[in-house]
N, C-alpha and C. Protein backbone atom coordinates (compact mmCIF):
# COMPACT_ATOMS: atom_id res chain seq x y z
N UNK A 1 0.84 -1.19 0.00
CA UNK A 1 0.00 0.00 0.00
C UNK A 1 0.88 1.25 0.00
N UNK A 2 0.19 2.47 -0.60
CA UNK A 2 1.29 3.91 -0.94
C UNK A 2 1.91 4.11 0.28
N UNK A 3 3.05 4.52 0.91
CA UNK A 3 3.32 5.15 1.79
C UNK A 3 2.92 6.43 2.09
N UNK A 4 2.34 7.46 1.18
CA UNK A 4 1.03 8.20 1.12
C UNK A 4 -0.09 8.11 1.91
N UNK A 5 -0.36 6.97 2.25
CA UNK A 5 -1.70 6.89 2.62
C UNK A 5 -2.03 7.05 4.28
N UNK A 6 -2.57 7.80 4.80
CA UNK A 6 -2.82 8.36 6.19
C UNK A 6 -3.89 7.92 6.57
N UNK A 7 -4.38 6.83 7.45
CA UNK A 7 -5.35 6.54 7.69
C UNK A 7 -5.55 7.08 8.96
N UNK A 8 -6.88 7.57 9.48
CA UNK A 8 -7.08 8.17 10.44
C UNK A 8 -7.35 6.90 11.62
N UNK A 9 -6.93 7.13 12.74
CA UNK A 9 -6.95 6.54 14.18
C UNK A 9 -7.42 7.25 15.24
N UNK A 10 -8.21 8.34 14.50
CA UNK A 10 -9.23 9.20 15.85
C UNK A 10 -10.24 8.52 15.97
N UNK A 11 -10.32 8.02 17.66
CA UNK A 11 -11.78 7.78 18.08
C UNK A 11 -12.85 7.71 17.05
N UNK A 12 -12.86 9.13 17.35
CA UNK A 12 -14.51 10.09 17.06
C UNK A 12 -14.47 10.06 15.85
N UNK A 13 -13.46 9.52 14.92
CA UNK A 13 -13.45 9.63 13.42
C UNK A 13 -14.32 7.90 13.22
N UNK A 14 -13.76 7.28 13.90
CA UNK A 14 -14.21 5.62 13.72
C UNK A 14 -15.57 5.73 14.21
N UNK A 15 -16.40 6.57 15.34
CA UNK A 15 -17.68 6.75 15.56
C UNK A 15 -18.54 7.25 14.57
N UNK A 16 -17.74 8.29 13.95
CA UNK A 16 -18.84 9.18 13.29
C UNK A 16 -18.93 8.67 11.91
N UNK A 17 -17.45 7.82 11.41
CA UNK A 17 -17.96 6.59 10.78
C UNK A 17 -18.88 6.02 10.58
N UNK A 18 -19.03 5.38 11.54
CA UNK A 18 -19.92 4.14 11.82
C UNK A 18 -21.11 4.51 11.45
N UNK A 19 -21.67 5.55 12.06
CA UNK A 19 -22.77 6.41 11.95
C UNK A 19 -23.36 6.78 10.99
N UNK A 20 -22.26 7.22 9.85
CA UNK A 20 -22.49 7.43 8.46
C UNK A 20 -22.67 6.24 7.27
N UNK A 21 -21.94 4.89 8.36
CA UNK A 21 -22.36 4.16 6.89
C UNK A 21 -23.54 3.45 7.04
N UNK A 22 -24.41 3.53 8.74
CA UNK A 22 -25.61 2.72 8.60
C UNK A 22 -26.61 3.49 7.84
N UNK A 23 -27.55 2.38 6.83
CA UNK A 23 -28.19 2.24 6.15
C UNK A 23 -29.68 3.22 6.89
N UNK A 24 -29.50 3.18 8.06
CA UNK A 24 -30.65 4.16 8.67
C UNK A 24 -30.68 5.45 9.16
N UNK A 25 -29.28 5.87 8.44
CA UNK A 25 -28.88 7.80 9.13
C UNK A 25 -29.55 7.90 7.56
N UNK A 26 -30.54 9.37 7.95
CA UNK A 26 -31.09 9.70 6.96
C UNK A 26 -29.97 11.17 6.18
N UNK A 27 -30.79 11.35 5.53
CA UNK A 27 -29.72 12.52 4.38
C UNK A 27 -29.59 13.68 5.17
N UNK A 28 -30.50 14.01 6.35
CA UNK A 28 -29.87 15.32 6.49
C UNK A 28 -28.69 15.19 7.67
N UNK A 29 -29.06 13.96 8.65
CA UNK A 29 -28.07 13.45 9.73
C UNK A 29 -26.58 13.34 8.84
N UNK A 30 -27.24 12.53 7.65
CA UNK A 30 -25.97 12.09 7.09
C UNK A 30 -24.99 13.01 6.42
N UNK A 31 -25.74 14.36 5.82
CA UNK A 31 -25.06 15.71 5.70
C UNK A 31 -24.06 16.17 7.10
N UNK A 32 -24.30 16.24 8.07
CA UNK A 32 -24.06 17.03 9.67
C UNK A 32 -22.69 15.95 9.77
N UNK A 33 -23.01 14.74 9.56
CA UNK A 33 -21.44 13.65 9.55
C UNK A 33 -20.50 13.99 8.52
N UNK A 34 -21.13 14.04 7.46
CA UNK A 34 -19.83 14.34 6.64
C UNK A 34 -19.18 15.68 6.96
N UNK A 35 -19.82 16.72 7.60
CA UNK A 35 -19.26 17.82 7.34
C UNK A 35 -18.79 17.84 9.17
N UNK A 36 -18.62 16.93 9.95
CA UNK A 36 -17.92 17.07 10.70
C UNK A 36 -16.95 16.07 10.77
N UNK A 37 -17.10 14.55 10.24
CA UNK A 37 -15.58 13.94 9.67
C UNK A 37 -14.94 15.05 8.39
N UNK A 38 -15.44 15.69 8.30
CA UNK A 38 -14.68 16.85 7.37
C UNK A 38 -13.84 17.64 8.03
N UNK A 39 -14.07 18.13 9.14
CA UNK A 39 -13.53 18.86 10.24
C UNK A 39 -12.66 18.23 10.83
N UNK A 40 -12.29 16.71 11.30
CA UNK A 40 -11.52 15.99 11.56
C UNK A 40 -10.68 15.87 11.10
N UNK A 41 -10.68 15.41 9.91
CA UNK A 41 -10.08 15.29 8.51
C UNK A 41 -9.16 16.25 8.41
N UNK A 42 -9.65 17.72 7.93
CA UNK A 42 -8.99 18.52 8.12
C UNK A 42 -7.87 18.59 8.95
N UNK A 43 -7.87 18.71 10.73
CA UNK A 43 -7.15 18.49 11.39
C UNK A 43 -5.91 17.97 10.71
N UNK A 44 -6.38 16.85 10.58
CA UNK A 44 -4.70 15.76 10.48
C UNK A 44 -4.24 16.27 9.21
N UNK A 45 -5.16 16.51 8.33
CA UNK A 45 -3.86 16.71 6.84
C UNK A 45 -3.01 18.18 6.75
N UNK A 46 -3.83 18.71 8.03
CA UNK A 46 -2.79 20.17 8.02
C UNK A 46 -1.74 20.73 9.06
N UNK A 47 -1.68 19.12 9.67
CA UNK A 47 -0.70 19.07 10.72
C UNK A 47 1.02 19.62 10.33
N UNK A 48 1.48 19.47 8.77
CA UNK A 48 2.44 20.02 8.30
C UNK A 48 2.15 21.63 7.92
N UNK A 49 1.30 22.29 8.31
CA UNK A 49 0.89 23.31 7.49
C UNK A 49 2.21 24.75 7.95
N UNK A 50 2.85 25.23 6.79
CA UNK A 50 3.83 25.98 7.44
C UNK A 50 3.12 27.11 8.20
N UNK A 51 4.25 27.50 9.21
CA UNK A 51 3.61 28.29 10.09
C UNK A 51 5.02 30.01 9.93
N UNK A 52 4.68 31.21 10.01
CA UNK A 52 5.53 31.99 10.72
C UNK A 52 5.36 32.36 12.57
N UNK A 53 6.25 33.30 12.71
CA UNK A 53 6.20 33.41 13.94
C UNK A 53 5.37 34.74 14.08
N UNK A 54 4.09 35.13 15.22
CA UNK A 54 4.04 36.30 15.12
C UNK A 54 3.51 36.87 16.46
N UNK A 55 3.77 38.20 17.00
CA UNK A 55 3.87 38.74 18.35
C UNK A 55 2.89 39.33 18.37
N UNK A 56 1.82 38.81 19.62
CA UNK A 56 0.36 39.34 19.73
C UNK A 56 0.46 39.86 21.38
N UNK A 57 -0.40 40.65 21.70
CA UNK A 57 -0.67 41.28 22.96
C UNK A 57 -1.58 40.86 23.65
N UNK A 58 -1.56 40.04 25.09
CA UNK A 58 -2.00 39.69 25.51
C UNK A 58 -2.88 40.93 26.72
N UNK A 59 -3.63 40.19 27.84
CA UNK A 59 -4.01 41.38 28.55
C UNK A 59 -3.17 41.35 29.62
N UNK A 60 -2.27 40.00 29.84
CA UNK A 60 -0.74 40.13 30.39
C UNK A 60 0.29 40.36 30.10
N UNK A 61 0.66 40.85 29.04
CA UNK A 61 1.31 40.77 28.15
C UNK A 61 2.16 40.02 26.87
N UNK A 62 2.99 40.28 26.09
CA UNK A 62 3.16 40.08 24.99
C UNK A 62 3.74 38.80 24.80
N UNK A 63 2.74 37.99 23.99
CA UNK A 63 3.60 36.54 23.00
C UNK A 63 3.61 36.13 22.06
N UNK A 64 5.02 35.38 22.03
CA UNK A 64 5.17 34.92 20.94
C UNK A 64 4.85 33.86 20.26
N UNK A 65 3.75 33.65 18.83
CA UNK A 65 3.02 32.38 18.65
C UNK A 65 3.42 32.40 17.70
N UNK A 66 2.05 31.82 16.51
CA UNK A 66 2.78 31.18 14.96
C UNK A 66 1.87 31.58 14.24
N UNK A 67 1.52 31.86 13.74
CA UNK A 67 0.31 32.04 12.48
C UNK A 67 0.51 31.28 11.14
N UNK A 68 -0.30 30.70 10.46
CA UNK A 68 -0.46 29.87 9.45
C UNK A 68 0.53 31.10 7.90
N UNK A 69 0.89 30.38 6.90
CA UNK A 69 2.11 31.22 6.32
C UNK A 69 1.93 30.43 5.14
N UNK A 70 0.60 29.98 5.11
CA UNK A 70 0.09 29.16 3.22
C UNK A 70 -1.53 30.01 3.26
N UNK A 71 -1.34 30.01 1.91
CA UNK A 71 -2.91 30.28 1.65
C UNK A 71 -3.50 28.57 1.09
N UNK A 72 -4.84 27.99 1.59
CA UNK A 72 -5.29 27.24 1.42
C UNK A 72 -6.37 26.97 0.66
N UNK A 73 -6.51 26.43 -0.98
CA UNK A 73 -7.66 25.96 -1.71
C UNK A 73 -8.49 24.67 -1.11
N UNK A 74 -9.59 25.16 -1.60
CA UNK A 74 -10.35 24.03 -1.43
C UNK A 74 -10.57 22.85 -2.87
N UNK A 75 -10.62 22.48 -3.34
CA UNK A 75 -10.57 21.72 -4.59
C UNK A 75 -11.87 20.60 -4.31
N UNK A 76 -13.11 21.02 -4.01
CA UNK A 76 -14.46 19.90 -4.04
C UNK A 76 -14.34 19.39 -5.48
N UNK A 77 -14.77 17.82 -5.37
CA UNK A 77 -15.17 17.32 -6.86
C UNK A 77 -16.31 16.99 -6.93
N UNK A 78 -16.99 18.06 -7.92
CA UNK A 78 -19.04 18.07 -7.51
C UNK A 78 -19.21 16.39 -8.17
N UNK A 79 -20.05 16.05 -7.47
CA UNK A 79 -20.86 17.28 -6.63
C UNK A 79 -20.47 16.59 -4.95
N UNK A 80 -20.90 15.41 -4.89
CA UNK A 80 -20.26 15.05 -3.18
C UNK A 80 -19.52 15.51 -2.29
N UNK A 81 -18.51 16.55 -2.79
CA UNK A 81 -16.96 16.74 -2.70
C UNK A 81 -17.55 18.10 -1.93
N UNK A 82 -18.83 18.95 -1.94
CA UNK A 82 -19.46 19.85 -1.57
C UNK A 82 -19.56 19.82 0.31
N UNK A 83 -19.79 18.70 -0.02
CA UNK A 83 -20.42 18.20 1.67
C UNK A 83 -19.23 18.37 2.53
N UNK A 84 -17.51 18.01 1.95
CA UNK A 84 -16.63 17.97 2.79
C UNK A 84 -16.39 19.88 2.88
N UNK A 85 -16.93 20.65 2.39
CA UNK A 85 -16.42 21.73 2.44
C UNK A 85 -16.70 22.63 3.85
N UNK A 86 -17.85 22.33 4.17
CA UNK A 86 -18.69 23.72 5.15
C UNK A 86 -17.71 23.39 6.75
N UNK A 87 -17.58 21.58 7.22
CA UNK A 87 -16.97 21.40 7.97
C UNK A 87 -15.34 21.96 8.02
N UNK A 88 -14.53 22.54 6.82
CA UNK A 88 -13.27 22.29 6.88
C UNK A 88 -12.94 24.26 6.84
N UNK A 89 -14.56 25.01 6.27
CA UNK A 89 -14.28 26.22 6.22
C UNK A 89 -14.82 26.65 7.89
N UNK A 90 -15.49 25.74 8.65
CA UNK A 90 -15.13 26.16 10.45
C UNK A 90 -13.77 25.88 10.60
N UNK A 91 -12.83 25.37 10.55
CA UNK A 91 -11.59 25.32 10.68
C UNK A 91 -10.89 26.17 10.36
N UNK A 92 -11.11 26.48 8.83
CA UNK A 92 -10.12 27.53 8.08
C UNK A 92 -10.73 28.51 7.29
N UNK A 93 -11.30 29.39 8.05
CA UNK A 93 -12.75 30.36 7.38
C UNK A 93 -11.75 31.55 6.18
N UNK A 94 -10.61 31.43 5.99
CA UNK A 94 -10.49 32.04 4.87
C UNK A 94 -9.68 31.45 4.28
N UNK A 95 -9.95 29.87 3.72
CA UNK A 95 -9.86 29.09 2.61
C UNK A 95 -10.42 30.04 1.00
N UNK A 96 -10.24 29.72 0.08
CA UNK A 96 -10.22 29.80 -1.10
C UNK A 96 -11.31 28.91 -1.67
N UNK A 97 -12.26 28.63 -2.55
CA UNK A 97 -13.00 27.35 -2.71
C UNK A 97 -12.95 27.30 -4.31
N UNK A 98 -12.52 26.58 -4.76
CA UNK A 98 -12.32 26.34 -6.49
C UNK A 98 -13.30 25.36 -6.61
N UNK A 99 -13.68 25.28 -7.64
CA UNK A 99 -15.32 24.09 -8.29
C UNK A 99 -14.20 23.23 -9.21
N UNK A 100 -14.01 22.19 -9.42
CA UNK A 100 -14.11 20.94 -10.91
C UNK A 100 -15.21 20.29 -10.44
N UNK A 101 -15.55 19.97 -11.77
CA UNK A 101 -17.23 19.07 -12.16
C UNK A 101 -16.57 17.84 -13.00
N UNK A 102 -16.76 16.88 -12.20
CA UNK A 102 -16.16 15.46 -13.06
C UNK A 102 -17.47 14.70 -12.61
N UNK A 103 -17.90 13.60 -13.39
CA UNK A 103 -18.79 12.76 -13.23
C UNK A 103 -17.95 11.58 -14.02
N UNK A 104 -18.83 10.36 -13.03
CA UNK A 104 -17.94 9.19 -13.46
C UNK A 104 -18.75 8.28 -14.62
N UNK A 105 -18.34 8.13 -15.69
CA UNK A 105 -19.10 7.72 -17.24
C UNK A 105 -19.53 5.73 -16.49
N UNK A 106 -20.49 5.61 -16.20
CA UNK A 106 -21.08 4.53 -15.59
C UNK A 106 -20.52 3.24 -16.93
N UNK A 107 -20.47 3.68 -17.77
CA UNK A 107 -19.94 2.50 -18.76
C UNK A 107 -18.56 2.10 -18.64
N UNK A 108 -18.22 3.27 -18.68
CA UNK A 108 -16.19 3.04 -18.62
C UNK A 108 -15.53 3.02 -17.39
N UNK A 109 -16.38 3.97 -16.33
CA UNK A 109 -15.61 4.60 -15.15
C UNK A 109 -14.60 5.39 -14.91
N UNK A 110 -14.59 5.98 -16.34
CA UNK A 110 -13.60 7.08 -16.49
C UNK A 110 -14.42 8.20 -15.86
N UNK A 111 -13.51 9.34 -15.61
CA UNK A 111 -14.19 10.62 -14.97
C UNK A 111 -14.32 11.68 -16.63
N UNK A 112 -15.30 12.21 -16.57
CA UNK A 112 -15.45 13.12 -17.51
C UNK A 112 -15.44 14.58 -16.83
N UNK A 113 -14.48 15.50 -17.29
CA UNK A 113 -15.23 16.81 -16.63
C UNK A 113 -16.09 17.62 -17.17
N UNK A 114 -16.92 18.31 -16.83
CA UNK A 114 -18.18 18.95 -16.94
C UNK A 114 -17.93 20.77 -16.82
N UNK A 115 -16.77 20.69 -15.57
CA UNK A 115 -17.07 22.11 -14.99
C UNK A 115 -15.35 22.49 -14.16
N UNK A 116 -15.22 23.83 -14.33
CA UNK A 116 -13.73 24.30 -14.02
C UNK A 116 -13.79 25.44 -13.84
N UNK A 117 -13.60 25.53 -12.74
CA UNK A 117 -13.49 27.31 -12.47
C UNK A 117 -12.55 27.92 -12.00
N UNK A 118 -11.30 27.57 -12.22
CA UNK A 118 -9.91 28.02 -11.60
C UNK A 118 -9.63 29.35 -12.34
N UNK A 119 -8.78 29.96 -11.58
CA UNK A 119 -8.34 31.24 -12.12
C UNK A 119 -7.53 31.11 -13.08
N UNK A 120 -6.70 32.48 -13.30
CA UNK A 120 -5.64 31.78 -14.77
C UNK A 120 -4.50 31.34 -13.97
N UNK A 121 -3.98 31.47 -12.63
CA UNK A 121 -2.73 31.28 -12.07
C UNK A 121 -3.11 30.88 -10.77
N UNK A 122 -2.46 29.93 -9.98
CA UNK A 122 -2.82 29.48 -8.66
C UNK A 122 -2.55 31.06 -7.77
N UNK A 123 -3.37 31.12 -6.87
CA UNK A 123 -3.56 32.11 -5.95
C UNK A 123 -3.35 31.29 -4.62
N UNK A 124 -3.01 29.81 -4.18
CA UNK A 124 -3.23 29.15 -2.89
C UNK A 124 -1.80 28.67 -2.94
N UNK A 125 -1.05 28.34 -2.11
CA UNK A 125 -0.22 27.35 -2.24
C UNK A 125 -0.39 25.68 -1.75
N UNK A 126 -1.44 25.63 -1.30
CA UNK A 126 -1.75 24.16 -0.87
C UNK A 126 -3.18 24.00 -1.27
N UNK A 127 -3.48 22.95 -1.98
CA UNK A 127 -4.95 22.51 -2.59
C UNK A 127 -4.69 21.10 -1.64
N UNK A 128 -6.28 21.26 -1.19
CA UNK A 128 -6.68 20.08 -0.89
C UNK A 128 -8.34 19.53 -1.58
N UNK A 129 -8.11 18.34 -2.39
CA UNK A 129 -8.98 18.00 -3.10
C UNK A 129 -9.58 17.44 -2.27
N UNK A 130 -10.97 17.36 -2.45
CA UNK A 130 -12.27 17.02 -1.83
C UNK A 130 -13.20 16.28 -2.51
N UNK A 131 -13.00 14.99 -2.11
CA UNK A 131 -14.34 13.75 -2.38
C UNK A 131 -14.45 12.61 -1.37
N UNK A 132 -15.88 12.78 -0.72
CA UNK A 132 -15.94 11.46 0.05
C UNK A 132 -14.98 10.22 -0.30
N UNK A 133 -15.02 9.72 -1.35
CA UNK A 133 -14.84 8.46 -2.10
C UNK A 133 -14.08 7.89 -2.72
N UNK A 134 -13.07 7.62 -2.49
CA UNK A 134 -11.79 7.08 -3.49
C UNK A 134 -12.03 5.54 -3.79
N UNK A 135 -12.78 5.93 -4.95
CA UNK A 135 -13.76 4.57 -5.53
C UNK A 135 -12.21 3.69 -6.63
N UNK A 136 -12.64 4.26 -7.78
CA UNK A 136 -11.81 3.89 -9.04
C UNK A 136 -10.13 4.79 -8.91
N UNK A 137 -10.33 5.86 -7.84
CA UNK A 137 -9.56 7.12 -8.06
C UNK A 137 -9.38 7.74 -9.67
N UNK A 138 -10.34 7.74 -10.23
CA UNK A 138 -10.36 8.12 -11.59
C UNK A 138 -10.60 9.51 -11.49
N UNK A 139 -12.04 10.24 -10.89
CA UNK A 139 -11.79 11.76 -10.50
C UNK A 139 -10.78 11.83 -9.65
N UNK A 140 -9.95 11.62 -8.81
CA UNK A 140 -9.30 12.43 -8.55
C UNK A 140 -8.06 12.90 -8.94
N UNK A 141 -7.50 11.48 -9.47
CA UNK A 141 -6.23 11.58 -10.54
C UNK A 141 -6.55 12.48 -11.70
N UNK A 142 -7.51 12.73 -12.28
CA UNK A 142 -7.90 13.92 -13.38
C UNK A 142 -8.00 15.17 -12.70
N UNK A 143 -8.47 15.19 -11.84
CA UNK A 143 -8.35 16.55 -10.68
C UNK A 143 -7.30 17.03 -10.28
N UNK A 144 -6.13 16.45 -10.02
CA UNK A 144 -5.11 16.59 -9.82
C UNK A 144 -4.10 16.94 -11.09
N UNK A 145 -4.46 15.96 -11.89
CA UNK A 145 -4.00 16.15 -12.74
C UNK A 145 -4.16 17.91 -13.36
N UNK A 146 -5.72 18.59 -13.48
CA UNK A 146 -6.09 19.65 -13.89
C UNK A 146 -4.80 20.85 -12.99
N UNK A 147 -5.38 20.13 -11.81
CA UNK A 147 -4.59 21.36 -10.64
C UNK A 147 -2.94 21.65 -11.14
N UNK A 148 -2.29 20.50 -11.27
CA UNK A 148 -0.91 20.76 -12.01
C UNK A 148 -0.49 21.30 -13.11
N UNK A 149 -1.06 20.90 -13.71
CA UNK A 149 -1.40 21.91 -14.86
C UNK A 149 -1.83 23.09 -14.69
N UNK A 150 -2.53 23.51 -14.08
CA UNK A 150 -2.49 24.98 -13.31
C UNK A 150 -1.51 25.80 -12.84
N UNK A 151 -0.73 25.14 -12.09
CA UNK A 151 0.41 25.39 -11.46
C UNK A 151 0.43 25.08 -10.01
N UNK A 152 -0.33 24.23 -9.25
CA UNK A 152 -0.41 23.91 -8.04
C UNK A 152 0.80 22.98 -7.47
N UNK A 153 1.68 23.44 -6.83
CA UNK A 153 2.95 22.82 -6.13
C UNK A 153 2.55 21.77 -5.19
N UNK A 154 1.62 22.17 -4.28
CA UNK A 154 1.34 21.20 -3.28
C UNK A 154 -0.01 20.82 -2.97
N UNK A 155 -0.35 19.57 -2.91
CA UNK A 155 -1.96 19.18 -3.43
C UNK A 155 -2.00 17.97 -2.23
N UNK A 156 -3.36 18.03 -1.92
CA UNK A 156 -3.31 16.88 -0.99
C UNK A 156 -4.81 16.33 -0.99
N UNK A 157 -4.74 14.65 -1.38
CA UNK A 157 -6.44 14.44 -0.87
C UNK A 157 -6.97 14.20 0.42
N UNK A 158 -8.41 14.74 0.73
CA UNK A 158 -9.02 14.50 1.57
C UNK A 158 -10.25 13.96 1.52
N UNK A 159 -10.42 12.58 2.26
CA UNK A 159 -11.75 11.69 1.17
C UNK A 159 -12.57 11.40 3.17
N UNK A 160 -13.40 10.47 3.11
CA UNK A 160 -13.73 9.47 3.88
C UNK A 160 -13.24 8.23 3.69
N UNK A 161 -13.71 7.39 2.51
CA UNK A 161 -13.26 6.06 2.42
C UNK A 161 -12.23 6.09 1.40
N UNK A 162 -11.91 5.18 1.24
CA UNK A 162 -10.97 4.60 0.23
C UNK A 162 -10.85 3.41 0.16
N UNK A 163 -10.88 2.51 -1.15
CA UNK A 163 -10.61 1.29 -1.98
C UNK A 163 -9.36 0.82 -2.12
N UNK A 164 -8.60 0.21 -1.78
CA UNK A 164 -7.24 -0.04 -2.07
C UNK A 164 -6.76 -0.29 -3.90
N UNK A 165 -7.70 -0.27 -4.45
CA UNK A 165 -7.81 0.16 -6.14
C UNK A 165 -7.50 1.74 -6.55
N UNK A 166 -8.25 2.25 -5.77
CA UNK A 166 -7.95 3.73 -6.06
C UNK A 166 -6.75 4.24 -5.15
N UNK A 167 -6.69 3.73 -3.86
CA UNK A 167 -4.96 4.31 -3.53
C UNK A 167 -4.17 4.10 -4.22
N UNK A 168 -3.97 2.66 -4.69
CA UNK A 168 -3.06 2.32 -6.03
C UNK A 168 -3.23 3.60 -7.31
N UNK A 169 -4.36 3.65 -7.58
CA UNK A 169 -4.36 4.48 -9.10
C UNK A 169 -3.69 6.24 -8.52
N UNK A 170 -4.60 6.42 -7.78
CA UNK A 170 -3.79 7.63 -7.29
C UNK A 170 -2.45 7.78 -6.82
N UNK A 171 -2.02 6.34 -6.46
CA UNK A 171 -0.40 6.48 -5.63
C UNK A 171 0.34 6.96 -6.87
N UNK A 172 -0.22 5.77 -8.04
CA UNK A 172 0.42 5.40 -9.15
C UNK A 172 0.63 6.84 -9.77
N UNK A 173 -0.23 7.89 -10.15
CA UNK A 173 -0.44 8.68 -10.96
C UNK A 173 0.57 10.10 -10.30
N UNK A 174 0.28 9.88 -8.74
CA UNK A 174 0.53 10.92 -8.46
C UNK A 174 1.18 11.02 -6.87
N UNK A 175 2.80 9.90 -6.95
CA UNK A 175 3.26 9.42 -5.59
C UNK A 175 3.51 10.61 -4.65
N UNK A 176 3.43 12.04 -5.42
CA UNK A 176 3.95 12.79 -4.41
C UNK A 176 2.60 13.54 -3.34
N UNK A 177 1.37 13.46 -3.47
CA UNK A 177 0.32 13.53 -2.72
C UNK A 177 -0.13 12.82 -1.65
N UNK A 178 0.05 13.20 -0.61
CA UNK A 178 -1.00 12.76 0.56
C UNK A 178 -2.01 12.27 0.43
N UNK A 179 -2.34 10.56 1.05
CA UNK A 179 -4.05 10.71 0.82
C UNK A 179 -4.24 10.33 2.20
N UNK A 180 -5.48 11.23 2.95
CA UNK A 180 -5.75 11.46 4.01
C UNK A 180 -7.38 10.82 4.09
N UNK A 181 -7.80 10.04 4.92
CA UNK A 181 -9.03 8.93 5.14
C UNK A 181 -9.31 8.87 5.95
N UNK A 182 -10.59 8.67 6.29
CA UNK A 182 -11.29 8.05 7.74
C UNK A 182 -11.13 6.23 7.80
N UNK A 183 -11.08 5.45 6.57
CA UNK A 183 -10.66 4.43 6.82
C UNK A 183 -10.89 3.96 4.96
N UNK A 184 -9.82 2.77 5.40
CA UNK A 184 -9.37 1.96 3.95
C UNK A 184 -10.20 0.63 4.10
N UNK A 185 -11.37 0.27 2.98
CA UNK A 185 -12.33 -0.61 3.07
C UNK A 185 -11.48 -1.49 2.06
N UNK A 186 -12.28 -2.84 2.07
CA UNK A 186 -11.49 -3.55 1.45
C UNK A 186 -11.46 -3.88 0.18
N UNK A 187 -12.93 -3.38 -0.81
CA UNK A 187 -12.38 -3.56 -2.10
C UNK A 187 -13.49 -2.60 -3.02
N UNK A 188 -13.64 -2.97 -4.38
CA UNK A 188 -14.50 -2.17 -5.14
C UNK A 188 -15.37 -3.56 -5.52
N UNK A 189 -16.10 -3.28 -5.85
CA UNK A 189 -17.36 -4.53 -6.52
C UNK A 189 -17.32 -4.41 -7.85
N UNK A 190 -18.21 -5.00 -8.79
CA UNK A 190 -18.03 -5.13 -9.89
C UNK A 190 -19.02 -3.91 -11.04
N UNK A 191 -19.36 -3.27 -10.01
CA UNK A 191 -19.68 -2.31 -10.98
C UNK A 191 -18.70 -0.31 -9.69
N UNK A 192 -18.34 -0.94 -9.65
CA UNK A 192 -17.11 -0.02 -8.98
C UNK A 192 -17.30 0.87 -7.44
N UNK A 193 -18.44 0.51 -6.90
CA UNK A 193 -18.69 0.87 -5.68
C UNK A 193 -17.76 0.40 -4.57
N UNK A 194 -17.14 0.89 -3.12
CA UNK A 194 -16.48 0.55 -2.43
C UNK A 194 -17.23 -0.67 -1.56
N UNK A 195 -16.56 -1.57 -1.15
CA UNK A 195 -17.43 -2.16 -0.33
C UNK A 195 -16.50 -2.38 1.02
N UNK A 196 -17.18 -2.29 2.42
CA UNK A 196 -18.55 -2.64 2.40
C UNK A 196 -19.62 -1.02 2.39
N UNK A 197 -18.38 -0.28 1.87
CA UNK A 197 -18.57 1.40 2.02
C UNK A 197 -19.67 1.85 2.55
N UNK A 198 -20.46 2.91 2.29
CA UNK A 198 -21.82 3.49 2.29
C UNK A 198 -22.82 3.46 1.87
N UNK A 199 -22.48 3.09 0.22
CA UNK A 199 -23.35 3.52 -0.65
C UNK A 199 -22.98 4.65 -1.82
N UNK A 200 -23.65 5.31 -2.45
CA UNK A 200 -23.57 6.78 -3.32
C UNK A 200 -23.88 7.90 -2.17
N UNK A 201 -22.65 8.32 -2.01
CA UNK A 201 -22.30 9.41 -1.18
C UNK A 201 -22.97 10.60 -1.35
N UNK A 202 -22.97 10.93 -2.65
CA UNK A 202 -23.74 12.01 -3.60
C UNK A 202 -25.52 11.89 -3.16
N UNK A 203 -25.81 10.61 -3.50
CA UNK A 203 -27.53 10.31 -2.92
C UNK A 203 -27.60 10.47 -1.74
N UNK A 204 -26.74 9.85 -0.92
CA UNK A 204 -27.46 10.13 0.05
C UNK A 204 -26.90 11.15 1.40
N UNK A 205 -25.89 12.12 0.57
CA UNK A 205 -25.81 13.40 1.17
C UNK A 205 -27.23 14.40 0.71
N UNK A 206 -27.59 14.25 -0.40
CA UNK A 206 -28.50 15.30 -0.78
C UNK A 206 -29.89 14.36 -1.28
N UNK A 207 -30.31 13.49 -0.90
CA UNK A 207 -31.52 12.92 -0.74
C UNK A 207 -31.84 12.44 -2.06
N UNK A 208 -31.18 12.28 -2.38
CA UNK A 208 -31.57 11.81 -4.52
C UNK A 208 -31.83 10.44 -4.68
């Protein structure tokens, strides 16, 4: 498996798990989970995040702390990729939020994109791509792929599950990225769903 791959070992990440993949949390419960394993999530993948030093005034007086010293994109892959956002902008309320629109072609399982709204030049120095699901890793390796081509230096995913098919495709495509998870399930099925995963993340974040 990638040496990339960060699987999360928080508690409350394996609870709120659990929570999300029974078949009886309805869509709006199941919205409120993703967007607080989003918040979790967050946490750990920005544990490298560079920092400077900077001198604030206390009402005892003066110390010396750190302040964050990256600007941070958001990179959602619509539409699912939406849900990880609201939890990760309580964390980091002046994130950046960029749109790609990839949908996955149900015949091939290739990702097609649809939608791109990046500027002409990166404005962030750290993108973190956003999708529940590292199914085929087909969107996200095209996502990434887009972002480099952009000019994005440092890119990192942030999913819920992951397939050990798609860590491979993503390790493969793109060894120098982080992939950051609530947990690694054990395979894809034959029409490319994770199992024993969730389900369509997309349905049943937004009730479809």
């Amino acid at each position: 498996m990638s040496d990339q791959l960060q699987v999360s070992s928080h508690p409350l990440v394996k609870h709120k798990l659990t929570r999300l993949r029974d078949v009886d949390t309805d869509h709006r419960r199941f919205r409120e989970l993703v967007r607080e394993l989003a918040l979790l999530m967050c946490y750990e993948a920005t544990q490298d995040l560079h920092l400077r030093p900077k001198v604030v005034n206390t009402p005892m007086g003066e110390a010396t702390g750190s302040e964050a010293d990256e600007v941070i994109g958001l990179v959602p892959i619509l539409r699912a990729g939406l849900g990880l956002v609201d939890g990760i902008q309580e964390l980091l309320p002046s994130v950046q939020v960029w749109h790609i629109g990839l949908y996955r072609d149900e015949a091939t399982l290739r990702p097609v994109q649809y939608y791109n709204k990046l500027p002409d030049a990166p404005t962030v120095q750290l993108c973190l791509v956003l999708d529940p699901m590292l199914a085929t890793g087909g969107s996200s390796v095209a996502t990434i792929d887009i972002l480099k081509r952009w000019g994005a230096k440092r890119v990192k995913y942030v999913g819920v599950l992951a397939a050990p098919e798609g860590v491979a495709a993503l390790s493969a495509a793109h060894p120098d990225v982080p992939i950051h998870v609530a947990e690694l399930d054990e395979r894809l099925n034959d029409i490319g769903f994770i199992v024993p995963g969730l389900g369509d993340a997309g349905d049943r974040m937004f009730g479809t």
